[in-house]
C-alpha atoms as a PDB file:
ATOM      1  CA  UNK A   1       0.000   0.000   0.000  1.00  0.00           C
ATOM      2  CA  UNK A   2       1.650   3.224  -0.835  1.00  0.00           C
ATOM      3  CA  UNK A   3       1.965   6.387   1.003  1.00  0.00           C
ATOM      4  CA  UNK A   4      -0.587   8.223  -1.024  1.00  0.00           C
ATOM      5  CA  UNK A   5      -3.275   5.788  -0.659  1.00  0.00           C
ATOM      6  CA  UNK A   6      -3.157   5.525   3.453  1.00  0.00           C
ATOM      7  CA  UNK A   7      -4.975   8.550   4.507  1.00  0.00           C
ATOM      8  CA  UNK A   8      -7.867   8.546   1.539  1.00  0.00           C
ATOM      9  CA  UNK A   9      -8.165   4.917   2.966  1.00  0.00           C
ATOM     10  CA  UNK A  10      -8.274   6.479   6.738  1.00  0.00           C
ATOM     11  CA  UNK A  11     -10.433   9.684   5.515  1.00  0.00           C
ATOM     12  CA  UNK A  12     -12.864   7.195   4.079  1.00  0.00           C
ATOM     13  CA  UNK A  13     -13.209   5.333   7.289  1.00  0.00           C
ATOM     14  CA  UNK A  14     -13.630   8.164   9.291  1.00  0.00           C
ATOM     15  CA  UNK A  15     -16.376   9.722   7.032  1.00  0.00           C
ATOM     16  CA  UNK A  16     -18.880   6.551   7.564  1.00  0.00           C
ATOM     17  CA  UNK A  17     -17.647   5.980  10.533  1.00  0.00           C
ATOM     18  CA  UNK A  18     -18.884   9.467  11.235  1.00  0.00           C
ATOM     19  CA  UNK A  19     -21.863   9.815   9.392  1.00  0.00           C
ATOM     20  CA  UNK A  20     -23.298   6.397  11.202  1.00  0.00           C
ATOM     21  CA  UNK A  21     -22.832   8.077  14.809  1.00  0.00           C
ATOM     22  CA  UNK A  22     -25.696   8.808  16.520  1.00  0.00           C
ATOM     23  CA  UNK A  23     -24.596  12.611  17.325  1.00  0.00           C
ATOM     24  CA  UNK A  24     -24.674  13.583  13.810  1.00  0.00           C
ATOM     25  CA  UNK A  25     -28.011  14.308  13.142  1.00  0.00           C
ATOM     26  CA  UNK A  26     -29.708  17.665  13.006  1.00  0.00           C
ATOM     27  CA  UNK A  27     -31.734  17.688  16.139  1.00  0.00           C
ATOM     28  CA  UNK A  28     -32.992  21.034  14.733  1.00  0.00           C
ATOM     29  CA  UNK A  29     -34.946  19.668  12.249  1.00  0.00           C
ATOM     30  CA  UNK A  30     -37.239  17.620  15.382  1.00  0.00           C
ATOM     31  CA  UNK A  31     -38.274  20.746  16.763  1.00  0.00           C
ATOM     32  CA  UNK A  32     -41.875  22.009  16.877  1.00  0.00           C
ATOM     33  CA  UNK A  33     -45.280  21.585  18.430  1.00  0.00           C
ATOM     34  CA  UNK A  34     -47.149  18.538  17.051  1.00  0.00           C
ATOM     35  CA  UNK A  35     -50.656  16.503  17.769  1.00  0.00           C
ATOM     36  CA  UNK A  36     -52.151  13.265  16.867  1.00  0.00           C
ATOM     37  CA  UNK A  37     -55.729  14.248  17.406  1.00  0.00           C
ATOM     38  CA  UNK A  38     -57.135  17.391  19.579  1.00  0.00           C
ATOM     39  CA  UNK A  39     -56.248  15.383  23.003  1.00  0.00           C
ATOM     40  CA  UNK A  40     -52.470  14.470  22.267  1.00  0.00           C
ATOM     41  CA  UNK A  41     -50.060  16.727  21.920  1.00  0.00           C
ATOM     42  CA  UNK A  42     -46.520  16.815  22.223  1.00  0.00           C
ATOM     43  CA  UNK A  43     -43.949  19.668  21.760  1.00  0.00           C
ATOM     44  CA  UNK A  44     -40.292  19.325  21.431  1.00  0.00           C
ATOM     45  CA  UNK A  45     -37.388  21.673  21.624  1.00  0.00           C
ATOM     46  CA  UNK A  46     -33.334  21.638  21.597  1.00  0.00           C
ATOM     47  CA  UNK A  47     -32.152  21.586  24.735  1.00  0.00           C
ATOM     48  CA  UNK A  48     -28.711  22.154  25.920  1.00  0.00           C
ATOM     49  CA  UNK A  49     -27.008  18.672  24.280  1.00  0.00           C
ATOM     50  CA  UNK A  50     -29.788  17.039  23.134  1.00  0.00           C
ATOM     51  CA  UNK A  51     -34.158  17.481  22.788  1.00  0.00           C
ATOM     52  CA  UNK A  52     -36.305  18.399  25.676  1.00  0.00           C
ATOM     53  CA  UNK A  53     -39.705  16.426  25.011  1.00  0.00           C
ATOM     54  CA  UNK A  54     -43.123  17.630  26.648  1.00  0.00           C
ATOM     55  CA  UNK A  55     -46.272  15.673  26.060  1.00  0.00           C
ATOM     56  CA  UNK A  56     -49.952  16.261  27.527  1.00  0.00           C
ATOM     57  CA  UNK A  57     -52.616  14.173  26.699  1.00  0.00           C
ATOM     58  CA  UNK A  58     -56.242  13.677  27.777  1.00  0.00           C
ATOM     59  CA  UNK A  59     -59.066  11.482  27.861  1.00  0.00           C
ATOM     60  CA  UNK A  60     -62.623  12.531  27.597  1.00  0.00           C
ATOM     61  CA  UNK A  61     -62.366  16.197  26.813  1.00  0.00           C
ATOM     62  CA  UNK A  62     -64.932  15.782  23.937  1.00  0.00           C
ATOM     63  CA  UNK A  63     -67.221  14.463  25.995  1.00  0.00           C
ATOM     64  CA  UNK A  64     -69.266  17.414  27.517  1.00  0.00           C
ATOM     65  CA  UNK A  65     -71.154  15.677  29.881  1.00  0.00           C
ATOM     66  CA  UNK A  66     -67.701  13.962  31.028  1.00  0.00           C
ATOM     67  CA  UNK A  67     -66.125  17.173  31.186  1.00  0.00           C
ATOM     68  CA  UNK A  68     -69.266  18.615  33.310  1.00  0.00           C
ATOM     69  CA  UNK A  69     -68.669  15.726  36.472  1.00  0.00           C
ATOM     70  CA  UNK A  70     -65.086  15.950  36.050  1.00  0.00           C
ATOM     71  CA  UNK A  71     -64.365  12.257  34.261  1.00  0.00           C
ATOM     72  CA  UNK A  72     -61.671  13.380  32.007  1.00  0.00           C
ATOM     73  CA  UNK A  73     -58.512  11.715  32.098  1.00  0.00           C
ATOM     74  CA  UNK A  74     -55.275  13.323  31.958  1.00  0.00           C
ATOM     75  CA  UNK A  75     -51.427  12.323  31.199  1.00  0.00           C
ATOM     76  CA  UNK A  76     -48.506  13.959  31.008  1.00  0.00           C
ATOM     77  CA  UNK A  77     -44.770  14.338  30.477  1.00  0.00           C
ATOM     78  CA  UNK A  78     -41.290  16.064  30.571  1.00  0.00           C
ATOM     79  CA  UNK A  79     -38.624  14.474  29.460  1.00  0.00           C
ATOM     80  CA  UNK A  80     -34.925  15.727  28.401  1.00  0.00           C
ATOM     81  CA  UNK A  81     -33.310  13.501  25.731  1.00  0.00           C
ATOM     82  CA  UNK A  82     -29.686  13.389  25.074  1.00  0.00           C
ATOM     83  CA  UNK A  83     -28.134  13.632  21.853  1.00  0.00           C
ATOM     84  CA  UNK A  84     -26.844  10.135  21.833  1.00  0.00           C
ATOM     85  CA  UNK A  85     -30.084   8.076  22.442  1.00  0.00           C
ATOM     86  CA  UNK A  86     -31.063  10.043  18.747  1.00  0.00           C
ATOM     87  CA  UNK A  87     -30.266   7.961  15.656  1.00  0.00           C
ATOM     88  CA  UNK A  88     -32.126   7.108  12.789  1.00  0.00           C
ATOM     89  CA  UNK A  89     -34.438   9.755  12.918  1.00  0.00           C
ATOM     90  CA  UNK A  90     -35.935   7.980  16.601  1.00  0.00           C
ATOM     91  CA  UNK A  91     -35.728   7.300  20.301  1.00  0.00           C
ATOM     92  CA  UNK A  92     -36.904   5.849  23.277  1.00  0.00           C
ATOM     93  CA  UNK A  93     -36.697   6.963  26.480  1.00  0.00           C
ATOM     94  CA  UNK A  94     -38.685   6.377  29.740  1.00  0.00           C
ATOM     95  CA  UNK A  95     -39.945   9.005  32.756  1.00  0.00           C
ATOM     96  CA  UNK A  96     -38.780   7.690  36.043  1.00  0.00           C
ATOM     97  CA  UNK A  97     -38.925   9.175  39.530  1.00  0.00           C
ATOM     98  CA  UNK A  98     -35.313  10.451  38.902  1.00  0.00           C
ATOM     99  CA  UNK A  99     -35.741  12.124  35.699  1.00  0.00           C
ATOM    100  CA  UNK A 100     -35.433  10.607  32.257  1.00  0.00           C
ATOM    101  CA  UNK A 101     -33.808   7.117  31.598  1.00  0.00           C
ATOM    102  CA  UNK A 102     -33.124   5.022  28.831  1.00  0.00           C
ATOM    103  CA  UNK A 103     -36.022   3.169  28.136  1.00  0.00           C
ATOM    104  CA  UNK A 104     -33.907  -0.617  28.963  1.00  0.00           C
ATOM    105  CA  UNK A 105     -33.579   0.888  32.219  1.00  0.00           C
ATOM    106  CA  UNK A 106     -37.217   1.541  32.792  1.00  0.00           C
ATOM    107  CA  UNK A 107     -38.971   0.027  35.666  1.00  0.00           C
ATOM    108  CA  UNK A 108     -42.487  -1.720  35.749  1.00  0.00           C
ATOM    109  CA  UNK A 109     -44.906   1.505  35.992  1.00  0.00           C
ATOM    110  CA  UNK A 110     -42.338   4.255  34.008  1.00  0.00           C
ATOM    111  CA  UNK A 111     -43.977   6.262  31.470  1.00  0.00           C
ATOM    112  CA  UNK A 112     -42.005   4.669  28.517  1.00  0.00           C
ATOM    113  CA  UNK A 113     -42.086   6.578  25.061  1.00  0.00           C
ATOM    114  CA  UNK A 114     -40.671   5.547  21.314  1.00  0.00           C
ATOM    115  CA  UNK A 115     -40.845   8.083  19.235  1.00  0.00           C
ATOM    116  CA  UNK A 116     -39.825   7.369  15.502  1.00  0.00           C
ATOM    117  CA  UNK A 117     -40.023  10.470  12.765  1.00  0.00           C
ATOM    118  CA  UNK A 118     -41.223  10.270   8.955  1.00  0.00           C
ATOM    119  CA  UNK A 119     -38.596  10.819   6.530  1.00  0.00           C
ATOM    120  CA  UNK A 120     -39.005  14.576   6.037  1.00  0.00           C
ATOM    121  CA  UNK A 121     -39.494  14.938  10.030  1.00  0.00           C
ATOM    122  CA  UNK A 122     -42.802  16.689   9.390  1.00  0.00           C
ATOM    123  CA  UNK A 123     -44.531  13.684  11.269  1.00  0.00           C
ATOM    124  CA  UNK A 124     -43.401  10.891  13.552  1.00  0.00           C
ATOM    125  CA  UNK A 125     -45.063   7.983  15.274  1.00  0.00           C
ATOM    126  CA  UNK A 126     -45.378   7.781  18.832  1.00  0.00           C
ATOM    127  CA  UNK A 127     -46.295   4.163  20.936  1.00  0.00           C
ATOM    128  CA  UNK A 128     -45.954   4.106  24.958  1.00  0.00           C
ATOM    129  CA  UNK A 129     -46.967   1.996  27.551  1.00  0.00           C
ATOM    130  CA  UNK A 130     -50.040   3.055  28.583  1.00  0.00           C
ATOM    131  CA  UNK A 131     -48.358   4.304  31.736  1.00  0.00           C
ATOM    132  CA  UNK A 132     -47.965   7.838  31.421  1.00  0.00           C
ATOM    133  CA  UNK A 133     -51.199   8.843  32.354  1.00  0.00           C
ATOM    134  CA  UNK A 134     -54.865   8.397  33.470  1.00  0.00           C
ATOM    135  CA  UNK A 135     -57.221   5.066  32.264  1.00  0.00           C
ATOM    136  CA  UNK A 136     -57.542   5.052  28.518  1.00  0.00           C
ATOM    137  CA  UNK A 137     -54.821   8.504  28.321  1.00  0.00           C
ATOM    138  CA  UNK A 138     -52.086   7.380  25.634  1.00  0.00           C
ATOM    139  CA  UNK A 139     -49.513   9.149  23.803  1.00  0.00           C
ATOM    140  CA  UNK A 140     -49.509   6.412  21.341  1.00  0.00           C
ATOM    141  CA  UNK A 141     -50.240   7.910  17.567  1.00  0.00           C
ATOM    142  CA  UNK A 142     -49.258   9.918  13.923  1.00  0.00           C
ATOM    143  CA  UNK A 143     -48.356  12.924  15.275  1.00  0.00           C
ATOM    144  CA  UNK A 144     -48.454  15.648  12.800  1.00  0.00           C
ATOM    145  CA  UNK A 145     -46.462  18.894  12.788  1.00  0.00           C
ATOM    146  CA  UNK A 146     -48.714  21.746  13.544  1.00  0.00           C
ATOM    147  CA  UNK A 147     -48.700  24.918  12.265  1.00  0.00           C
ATOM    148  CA  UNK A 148     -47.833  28.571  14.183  1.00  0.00           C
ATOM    149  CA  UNK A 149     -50.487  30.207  15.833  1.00  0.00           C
END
């Protein structure tokens, strides 16, 4: 192997070696305020090395009889992801007493979320556990990007 063709063979290693890490993506392009119907919603923004993740969702809010005698169900998040759990346009992550945790690390009753985005990021697909809430309150859905108000 000559001199000449050493570091094109290093520089090509490094470049997918790169490109395959899970810090390389541009977190920017997950930000916004998105819903999968008019009770789940779910708004993310950068955060300091990573995404910080905030999801409400409720149960029974179209019901106005439900509403009236106070039966609606209600679920929510906050949840701070690092830039390394992100690759392949998705993560999973789970809300424990301590904070956030990787989802393998969850415990029986965690709020555990996967959230996986749509090629263009304008969407992504969201399926929990069905603990991070109230009965029948899920987070679970297409969630679609929103636009401004």
């Amino acid at each position: 192997m000559s001199k000449k063709t050493f570091p094109s063979l290093v520089l090509a290693a490094s470049l997918l070696v790169g490109s395959a890490y899970a810090g390389d993506e541009d977190l920017s392009q997950y930000v916004g305020a998105f819903s999968a119907s008019d009770e789940q919603f779910i708004t993310i923004t950068l955060g300091d090395d990573g995404l910080e993740i905030e999801g409400n969702a409720t149960w029974g809010m179209g019901d106005p009889e439900r509403v009236e005698r106070g039966g609606v169900n209600m679920g929510e998040f906050s949840a701070s992801v690092p830039r390394d759990w992100i690759s392949n346009k998705g993560f999973s992550f789970a809300v424990a007493e301590e904070g956030t945790v990787p989802a393998s690390e969850a415990e029986q009753y965690d709020c555990v979320i996967k959230i996986k985005f749509g090629p263009d990021a304008s969407y992504f697909d969201a399926k929990d556990n069905y603990s991070c809430g109230g009965m029948n309150v899920t987070f679970s859905g297409r969630y679609f990007r929103r636009a401004a108000e």
